[in-house]
PDB file of N, CA and C in Angstrom:
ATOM      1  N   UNK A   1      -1.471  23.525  -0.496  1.00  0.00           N
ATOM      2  CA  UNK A   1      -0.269  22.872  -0.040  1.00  0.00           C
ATOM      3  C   UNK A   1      -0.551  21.443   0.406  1.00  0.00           C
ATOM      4  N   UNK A   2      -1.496  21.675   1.029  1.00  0.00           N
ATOM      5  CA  UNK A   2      -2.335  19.865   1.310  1.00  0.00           C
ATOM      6  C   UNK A   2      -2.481  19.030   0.134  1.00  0.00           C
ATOM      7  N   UNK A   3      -2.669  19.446  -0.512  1.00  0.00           N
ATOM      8  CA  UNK A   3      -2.455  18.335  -1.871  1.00  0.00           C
ATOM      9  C   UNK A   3      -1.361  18.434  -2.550  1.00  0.00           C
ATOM     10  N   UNK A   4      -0.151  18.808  -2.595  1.00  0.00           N
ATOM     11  CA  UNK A   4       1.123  18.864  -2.700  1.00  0.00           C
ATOM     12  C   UNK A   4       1.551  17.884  -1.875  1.00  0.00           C
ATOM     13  N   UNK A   5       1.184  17.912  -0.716  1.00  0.00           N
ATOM     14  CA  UNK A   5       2.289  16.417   0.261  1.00  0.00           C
ATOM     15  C   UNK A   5       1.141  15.287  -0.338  1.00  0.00           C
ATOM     16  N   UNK A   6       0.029  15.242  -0.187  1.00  0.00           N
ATOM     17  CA  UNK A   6      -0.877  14.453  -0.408  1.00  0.00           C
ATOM     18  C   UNK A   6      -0.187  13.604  -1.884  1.00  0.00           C
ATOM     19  N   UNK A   7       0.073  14.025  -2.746  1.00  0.00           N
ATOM     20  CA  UNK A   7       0.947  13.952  -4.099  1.00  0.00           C
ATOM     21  C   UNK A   7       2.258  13.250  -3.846  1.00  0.00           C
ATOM     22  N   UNK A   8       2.562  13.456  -2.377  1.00  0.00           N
ATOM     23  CA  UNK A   8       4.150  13.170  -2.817  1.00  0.00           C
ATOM     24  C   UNK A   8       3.989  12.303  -1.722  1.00  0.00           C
ATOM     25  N   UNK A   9       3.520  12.069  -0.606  1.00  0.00           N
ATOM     26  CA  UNK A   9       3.081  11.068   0.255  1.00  0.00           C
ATOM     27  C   UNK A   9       2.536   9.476  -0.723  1.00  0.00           C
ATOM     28  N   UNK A  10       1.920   9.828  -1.946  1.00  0.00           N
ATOM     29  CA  UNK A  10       1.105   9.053  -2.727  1.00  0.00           C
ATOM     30  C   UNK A  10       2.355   8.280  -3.538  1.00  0.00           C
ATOM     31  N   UNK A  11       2.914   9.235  -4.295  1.00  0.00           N
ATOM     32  CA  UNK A  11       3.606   8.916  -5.200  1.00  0.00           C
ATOM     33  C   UNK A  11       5.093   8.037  -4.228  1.00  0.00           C
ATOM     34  N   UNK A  12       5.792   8.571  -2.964  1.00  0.00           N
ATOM     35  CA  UNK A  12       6.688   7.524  -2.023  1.00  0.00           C
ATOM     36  C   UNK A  12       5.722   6.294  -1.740  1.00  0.00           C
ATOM     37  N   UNK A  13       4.561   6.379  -1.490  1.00  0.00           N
ATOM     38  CA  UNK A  13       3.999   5.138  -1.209  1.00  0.00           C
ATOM     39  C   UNK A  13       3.910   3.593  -2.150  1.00  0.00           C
ATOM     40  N   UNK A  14       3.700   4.817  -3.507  1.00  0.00           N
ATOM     41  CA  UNK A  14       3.774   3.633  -4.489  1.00  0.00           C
ATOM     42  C   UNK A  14       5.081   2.867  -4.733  1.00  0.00           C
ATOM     43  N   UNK A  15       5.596   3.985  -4.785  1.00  0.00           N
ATOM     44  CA  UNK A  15       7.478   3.375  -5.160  1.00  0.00           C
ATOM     45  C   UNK A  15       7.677   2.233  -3.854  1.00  0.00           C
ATOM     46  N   UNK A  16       7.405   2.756  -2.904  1.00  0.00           N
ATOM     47  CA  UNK A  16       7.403   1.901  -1.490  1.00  0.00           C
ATOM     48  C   UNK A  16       6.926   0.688  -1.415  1.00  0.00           C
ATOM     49  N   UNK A  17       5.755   0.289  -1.963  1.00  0.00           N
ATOM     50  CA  UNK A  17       5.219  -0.921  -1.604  1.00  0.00           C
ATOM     51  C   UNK A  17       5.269  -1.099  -3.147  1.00  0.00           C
ATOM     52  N   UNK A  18       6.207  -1.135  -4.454  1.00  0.00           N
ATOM     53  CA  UNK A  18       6.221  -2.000  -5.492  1.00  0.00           C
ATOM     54  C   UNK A  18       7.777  -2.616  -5.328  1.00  0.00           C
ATOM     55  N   UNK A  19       8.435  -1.858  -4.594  1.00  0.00           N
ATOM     56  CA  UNK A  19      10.286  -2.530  -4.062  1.00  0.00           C
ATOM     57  C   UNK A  19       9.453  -3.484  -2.944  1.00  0.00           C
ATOM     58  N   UNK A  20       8.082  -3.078  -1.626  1.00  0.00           N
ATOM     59  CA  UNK A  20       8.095  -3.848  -0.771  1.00  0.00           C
ATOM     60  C   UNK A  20       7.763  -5.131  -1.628  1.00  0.00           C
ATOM     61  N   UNK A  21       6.623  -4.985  -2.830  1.00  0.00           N
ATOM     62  CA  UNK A  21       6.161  -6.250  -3.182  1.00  0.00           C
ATOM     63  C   UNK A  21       6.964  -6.952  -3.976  1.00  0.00           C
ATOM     64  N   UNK A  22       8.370  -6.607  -4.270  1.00  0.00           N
ATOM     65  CA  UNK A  22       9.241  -7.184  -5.626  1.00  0.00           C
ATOM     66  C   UNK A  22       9.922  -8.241  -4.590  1.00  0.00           C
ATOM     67  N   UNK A  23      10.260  -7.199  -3.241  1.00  0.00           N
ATOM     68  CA  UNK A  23      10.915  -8.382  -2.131  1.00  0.00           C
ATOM     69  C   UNK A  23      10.018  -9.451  -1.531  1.00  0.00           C
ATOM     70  N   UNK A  24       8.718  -9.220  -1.500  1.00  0.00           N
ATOM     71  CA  UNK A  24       7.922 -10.013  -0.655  1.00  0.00           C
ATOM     72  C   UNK A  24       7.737 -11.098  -2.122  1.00  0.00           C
ATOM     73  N   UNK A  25       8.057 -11.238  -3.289  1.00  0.00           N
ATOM     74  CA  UNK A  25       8.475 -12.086  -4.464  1.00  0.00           C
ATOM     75  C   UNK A  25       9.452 -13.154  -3.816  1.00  0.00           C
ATOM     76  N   UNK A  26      10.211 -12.229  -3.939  1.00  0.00           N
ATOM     77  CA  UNK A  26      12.092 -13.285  -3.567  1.00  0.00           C
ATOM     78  C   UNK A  26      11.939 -14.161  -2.527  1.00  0.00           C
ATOM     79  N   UNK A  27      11.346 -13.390  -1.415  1.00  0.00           N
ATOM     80  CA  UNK A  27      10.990 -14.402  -0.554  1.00  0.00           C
ATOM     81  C   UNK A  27       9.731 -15.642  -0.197  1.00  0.00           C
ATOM     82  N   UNK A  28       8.897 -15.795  -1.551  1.00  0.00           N
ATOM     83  CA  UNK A  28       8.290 -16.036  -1.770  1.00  0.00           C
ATOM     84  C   UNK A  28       7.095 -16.447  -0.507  1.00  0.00           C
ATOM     85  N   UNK A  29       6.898 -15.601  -0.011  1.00  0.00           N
ATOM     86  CA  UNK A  29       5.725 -16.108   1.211  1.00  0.00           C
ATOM     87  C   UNK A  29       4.522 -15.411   0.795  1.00  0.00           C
ATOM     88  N   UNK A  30       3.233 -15.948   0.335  1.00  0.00           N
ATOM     89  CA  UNK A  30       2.044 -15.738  -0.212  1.00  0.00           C
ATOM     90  C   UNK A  30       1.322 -14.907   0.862  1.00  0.00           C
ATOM     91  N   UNK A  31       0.682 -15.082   1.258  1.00  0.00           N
ATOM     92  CA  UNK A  31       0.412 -13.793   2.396  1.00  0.00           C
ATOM     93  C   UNK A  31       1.181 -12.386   1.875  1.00  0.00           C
ATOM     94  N   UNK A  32       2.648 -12.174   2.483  1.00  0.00           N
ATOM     95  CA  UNK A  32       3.089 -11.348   2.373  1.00  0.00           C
ATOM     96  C   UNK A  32       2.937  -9.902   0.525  1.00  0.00           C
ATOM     97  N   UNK A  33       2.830 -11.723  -0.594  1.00  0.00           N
ATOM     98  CA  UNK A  33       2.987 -10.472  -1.465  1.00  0.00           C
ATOM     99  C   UNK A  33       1.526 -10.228  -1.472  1.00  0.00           C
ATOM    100  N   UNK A  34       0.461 -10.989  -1.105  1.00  0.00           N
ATOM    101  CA  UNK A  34      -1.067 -10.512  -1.188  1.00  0.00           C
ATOM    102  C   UNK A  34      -1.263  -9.006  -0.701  1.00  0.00           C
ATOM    103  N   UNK A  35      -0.681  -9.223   0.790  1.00  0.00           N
ATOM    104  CA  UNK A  35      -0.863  -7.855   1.085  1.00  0.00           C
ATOM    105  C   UNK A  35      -0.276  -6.291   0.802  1.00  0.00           C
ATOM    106  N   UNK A  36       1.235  -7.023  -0.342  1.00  0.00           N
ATOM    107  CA  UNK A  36       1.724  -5.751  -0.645  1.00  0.00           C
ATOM    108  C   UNK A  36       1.168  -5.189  -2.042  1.00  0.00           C
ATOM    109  N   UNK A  37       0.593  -6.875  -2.349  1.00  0.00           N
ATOM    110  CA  UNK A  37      -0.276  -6.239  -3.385  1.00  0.00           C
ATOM    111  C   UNK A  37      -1.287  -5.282  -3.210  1.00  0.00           C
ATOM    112  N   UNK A  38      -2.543  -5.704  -2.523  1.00  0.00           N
ATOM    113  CA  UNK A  38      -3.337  -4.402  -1.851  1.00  0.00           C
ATOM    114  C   UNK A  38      -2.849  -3.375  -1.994  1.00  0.00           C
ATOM    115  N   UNK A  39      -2.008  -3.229  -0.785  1.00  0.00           N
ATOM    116  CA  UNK A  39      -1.627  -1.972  -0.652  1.00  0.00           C
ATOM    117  C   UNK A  39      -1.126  -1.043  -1.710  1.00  0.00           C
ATOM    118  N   UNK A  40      -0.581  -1.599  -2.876  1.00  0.00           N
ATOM    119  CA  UNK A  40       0.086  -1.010  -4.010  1.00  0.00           C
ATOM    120  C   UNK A  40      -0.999  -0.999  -4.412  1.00  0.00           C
ATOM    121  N   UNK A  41      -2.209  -1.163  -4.898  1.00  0.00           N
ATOM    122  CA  UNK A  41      -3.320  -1.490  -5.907  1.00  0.00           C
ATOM    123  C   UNK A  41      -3.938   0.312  -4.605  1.00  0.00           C
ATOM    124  N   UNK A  42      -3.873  -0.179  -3.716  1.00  0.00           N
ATOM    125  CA  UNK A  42      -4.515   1.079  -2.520  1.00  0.00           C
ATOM    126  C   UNK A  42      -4.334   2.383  -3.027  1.00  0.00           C
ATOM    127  N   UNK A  43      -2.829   2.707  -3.504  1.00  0.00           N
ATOM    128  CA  UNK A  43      -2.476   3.565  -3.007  1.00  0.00           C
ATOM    129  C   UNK A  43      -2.312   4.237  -4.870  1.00  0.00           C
ATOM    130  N   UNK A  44      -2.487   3.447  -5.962  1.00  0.00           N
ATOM    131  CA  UNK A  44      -2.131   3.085  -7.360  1.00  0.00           C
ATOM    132  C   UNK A  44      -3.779   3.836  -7.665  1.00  0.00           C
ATOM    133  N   UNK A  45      -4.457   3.403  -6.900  1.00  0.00           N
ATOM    134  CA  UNK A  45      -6.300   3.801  -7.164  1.00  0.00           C
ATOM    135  C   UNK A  45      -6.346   5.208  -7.012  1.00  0.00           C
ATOM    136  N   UNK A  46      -5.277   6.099  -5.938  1.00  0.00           N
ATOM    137  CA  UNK A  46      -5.373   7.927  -5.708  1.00  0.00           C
ATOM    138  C   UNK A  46      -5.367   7.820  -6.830  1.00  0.00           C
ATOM    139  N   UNK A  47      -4.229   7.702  -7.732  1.00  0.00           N
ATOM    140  CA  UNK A  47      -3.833   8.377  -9.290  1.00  0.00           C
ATOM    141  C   UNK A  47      -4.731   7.684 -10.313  1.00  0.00           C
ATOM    142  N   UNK A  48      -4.906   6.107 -10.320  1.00  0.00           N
ATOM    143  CA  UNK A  48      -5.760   6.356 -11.293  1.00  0.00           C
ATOM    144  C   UNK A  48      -6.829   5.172 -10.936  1.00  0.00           C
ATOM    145  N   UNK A  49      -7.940   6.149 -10.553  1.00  0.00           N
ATOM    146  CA  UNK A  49      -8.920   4.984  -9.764  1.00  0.00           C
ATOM    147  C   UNK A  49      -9.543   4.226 -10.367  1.00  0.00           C
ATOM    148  N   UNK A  50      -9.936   3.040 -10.090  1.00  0.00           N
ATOM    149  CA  UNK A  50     -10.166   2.307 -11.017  1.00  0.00           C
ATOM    150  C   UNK A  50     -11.945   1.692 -11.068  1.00  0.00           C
ATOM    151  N   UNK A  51     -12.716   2.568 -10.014  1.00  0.00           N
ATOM    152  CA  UNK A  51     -13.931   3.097  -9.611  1.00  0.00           C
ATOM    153  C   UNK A  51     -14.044   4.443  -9.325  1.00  0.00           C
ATOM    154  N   UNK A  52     -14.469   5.178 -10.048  1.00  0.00           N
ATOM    155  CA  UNK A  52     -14.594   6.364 -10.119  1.00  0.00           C
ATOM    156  C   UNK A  52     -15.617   7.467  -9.516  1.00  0.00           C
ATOM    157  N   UNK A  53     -16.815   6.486  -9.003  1.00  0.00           N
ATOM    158  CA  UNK A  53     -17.748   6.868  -8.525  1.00  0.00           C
ATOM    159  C   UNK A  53     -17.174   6.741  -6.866  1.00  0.00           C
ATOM    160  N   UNK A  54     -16.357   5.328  -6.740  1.00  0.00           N
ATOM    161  CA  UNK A  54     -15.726   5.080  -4.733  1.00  0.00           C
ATOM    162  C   UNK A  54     -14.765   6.344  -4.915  1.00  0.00           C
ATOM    163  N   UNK A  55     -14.407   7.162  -3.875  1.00  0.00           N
ATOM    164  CA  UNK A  55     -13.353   7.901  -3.622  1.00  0.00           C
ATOM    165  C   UNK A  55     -12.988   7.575  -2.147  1.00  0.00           C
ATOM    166  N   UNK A  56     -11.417   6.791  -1.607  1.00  0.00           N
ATOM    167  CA  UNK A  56     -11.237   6.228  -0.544  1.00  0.00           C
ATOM    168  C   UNK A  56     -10.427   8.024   0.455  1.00  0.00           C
ATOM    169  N   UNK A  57     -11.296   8.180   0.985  1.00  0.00           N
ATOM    170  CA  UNK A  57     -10.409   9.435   1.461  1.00  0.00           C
ATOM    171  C   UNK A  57      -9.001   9.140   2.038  1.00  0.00           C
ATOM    172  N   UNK A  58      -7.848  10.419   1.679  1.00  0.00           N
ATOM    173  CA  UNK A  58      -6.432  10.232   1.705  1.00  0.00           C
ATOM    174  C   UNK A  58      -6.318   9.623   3.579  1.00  0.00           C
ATOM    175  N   UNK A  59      -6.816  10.392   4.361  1.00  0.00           N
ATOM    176  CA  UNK A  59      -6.852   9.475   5.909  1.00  0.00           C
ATOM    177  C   UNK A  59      -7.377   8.035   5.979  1.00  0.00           C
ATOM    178  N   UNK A  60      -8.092   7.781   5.263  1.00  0.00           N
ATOM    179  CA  UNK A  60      -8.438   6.161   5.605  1.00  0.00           C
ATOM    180  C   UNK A  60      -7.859   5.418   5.064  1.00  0.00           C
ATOM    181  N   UNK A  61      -7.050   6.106   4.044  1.00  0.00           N
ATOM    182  CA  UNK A  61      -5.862   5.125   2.626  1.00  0.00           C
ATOM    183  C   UNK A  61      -4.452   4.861   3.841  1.00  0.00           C
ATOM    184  N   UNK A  62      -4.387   6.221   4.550  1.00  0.00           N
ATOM    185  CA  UNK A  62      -3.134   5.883   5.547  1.00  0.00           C
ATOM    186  C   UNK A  62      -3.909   5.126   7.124  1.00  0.00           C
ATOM    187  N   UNK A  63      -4.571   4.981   7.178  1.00  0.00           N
ATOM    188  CA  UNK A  63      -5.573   3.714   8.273  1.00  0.00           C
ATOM    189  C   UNK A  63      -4.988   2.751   7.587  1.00  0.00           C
ATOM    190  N   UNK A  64      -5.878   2.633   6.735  1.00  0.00           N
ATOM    191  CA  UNK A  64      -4.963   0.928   5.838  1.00  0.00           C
ATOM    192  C   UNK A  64      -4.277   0.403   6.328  1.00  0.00           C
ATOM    193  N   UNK A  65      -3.127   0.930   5.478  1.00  0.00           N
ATOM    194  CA  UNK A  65      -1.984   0.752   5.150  1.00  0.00           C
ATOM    195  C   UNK A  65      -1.234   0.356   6.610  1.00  0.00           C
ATOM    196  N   UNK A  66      -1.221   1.052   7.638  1.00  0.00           N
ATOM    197  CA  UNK A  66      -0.678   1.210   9.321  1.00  0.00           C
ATOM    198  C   UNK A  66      -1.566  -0.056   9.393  1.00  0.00           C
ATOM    199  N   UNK A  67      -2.333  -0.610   9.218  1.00  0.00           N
ATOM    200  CA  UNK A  67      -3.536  -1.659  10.126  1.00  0.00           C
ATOM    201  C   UNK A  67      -2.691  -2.919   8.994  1.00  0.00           C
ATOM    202  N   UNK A  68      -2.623  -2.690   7.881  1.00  0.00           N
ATOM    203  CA  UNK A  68      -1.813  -3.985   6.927  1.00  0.00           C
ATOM    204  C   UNK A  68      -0.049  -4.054   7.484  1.00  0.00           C
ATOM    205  N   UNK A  69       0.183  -2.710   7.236  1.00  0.00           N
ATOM    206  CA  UNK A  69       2.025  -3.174   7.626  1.00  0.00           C
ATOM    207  C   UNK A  69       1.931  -3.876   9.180  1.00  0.00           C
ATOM    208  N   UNK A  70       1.177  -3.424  10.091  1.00  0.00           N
ATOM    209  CA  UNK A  70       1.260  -4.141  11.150  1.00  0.00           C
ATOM    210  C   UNK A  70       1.211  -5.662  11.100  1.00  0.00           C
ATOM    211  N   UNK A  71       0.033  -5.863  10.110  1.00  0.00           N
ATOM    212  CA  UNK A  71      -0.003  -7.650   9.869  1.00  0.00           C
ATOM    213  C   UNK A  71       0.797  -7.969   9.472  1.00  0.00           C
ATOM    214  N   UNK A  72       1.724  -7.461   8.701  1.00  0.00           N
ATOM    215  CA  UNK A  72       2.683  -7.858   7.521  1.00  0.00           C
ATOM    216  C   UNK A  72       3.818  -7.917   9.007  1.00  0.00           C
ATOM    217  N   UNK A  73       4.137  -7.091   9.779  1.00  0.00           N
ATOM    218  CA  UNK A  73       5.344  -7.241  10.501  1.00  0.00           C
ATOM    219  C   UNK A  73       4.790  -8.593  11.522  1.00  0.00           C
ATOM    220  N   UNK A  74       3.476  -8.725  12.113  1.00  0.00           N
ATOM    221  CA  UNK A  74       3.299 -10.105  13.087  1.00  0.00           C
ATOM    222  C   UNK A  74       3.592 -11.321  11.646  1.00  0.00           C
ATOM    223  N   UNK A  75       3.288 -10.742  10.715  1.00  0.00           N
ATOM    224  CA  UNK A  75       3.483 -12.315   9.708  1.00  0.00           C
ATOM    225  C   UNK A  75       4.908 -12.504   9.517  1.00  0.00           C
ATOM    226  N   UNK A  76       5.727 -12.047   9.642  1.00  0.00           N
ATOM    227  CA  UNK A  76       7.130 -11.810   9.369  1.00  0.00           C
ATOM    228  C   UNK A  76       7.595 -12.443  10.713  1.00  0.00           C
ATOM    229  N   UNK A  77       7.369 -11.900  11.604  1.00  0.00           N
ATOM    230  CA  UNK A  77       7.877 -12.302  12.940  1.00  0.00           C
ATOM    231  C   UNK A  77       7.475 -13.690  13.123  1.00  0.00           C
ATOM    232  N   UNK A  78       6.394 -14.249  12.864  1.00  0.00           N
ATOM    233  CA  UNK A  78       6.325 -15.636  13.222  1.00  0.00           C
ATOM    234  C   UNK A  78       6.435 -16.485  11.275  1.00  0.00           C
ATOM    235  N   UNK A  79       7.161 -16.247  10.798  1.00  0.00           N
ATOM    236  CA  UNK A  79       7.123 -16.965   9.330  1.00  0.00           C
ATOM    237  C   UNK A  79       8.758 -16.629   9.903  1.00  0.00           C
TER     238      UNK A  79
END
């Protein structure tokens, strides 16, 4: 069952940060789409990794991500 949410946690994430990075486009602030890039490239690597030998375990992929959206919201707040 753990890899069932793990799957669907993965798969909202991606959809999530390719709408976050289409907007962080429009608004064109560099920082912002860098980091939604990451994060989409982060979360794009569960399904199809693109080092095969690194495996980023599913808890440190959601560390990330919480430690980047935080930057992303202080960069927002003062931009």
């Amino acid at each position: 069952m753990d890899a069932l949410y793990e799957m669907i946690i993965t798969l909202l994430m991606i959809l999530f940060w390719a709408v976050e990075l289409l907007y962080s486009l429009l608004d064109r602030v560099f920082a912002l789409i860098l980091l939604s890039f990451i994060l989409l490239i982060l979360w794009v690597d569960e399904l199809f990794p693109i080092n095969k030998e690194v495996k980023i375990p599913f808890n440190t992929r959601v560390f990330i991500t919480l430690l980047i959206v935080l930057t992303q919201q202080i960069l927002r707040f003062f931009l």
